[in-house]
N, C-alpha and C. Protein backbone atom coordinates (compact mmCIF):
# COMPACT_ATOMS: atom_id res chain seq x y z
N UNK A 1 130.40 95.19 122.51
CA UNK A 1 129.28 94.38 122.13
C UNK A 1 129.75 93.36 121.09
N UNK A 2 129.26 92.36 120.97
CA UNK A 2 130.15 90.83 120.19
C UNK A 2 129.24 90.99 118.89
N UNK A 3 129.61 91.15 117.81
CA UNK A 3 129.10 90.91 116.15
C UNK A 3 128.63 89.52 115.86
N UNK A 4 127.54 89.36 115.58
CA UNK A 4 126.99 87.91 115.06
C UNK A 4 127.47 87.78 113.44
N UNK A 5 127.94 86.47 113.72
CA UNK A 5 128.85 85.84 111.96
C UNK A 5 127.69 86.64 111.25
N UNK A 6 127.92 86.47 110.37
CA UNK A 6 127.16 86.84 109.03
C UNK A 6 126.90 85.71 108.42
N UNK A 7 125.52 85.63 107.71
CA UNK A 7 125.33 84.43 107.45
C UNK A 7 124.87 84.70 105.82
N UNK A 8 125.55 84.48 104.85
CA UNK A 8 125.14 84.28 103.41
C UNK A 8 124.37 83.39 102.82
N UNK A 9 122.62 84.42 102.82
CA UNK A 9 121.61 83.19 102.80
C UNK A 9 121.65 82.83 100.98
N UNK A 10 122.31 84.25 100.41
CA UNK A 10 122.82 82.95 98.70
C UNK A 10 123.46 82.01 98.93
N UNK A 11 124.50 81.74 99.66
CA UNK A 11 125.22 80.97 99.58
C UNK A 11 123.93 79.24 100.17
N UNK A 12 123.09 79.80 101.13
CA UNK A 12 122.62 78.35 101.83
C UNK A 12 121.63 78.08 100.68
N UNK A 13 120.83 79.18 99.74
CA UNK A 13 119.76 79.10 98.82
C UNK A 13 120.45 78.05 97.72
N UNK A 14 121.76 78.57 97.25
CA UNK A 14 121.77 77.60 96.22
C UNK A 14 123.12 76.44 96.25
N UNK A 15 123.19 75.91 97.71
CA UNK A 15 123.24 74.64 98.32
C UNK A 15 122.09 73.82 98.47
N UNK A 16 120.56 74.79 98.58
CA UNK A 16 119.10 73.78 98.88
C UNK A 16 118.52 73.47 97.12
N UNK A 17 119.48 74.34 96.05
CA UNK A 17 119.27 73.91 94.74
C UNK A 17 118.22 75.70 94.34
N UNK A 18 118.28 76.43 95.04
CA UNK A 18 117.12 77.74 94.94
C UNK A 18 118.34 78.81 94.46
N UNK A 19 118.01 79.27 92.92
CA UNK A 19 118.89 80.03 92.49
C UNK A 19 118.73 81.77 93.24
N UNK A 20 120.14 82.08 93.33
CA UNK A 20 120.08 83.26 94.42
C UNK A 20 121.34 84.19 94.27
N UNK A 21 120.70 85.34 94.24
CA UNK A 21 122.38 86.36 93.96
C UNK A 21 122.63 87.03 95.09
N UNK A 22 123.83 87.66 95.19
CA UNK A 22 124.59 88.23 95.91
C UNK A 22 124.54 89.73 95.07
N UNK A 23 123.84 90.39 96.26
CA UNK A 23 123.89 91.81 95.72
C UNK A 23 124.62 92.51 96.28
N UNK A 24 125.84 93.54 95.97
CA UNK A 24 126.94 94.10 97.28
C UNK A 24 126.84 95.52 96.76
N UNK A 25 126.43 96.13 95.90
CA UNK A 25 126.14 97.55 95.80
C UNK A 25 124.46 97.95 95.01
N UNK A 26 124.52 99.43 95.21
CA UNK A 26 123.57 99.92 94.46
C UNK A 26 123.26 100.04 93.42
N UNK A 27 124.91 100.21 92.25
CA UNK A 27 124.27 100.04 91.26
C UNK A 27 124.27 98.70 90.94
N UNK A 28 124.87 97.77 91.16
CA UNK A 28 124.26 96.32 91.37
C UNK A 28 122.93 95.80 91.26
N UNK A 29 122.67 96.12 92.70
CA UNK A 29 121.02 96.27 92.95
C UNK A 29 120.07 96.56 91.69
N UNK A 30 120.28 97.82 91.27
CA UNK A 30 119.56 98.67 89.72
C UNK A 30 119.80 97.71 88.85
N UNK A 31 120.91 96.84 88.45
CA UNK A 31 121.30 96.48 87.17
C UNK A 31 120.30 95.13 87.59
N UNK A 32 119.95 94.54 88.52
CA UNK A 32 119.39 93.36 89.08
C UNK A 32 118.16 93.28 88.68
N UNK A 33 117.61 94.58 89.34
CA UNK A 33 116.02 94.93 89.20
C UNK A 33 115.67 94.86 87.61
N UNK A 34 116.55 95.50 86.83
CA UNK A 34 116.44 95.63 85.77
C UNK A 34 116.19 94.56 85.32
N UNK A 35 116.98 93.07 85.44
CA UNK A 35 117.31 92.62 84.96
C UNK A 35 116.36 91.41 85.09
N UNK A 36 115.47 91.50 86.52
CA UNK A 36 114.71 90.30 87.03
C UNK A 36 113.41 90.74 86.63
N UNK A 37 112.76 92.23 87.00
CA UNK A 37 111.71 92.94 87.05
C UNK A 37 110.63 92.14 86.25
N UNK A 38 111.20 92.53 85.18
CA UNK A 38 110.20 92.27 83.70
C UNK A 38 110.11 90.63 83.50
N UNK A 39 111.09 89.91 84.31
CA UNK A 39 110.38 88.24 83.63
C UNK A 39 110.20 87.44 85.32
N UNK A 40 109.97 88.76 86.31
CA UNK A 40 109.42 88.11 87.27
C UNK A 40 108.13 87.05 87.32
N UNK A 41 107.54 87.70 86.58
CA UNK A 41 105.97 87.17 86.66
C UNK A 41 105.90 85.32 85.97
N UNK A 42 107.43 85.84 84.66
CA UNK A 42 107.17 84.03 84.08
C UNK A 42 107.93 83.11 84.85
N UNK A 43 108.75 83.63 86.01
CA UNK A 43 109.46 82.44 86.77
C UNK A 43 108.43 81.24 87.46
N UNK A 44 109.10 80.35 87.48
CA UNK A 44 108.48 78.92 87.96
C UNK A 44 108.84 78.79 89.34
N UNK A 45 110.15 79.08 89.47
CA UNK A 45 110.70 78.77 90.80
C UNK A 45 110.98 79.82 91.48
N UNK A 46 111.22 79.56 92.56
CA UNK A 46 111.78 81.28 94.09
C UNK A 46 113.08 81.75 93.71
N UNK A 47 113.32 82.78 93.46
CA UNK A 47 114.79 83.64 93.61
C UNK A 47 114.88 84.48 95.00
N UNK A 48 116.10 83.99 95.27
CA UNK A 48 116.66 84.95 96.05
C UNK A 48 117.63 86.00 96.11
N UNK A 49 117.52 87.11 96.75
CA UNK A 49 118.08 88.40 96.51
C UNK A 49 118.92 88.79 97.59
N UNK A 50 119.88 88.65 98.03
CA UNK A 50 120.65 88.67 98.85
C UNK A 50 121.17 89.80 98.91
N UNK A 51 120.57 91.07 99.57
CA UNK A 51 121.42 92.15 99.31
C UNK A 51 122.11 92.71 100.73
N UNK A 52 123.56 92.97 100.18
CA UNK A 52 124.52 93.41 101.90
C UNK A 52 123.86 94.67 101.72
N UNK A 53 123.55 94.93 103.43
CA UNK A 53 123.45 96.21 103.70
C UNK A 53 124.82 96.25 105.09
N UNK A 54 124.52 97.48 105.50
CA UNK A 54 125.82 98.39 106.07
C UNK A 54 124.80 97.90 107.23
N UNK A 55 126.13 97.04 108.84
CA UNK A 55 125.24 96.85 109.73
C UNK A 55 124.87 98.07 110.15
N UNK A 56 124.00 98.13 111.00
CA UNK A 56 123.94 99.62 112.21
C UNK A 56 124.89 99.17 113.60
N UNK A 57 125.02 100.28 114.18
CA UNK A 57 126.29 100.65 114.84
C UNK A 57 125.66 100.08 116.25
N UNK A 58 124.21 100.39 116.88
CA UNK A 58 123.72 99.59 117.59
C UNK A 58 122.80 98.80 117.28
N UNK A 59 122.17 98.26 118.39
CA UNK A 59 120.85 97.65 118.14
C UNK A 59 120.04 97.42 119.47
N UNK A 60 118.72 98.25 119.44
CA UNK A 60 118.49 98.45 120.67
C UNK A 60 116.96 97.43 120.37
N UNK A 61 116.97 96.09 120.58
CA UNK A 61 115.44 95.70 120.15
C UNK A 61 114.21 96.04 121.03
């Protein structure tokens, strides 16, 4: 079965000027949440959260 590229939507978010992280683990993730959680509410603009997950092995749609 043929793998579709991967497409790094941080990478296209903050080429359109939309600040955006790259999340590649869990505790990552935690240190993120932590870190966005509490001043979610005063942001002005969209963040994006880009987090890799592990593909699955099939995909039956």
């Amino acid at each position: 079965m043929a793998r579709l590229p991967e497409v790094r939507l941080s990478a296209l978010a903050t080429a359109l000027g939309c600040p955006a992280e790259r999340i590649s683990s869990y505790e990552q993730l935690l240190e993120t949440f932590d870190d966005v959680l509490p001043r979610l509410r005063g942001l002005d603009r969209p963040l994006l959260l880009d987090i890799d997950v592990a593909p699955e092995r099939e995909s039956n749609p």
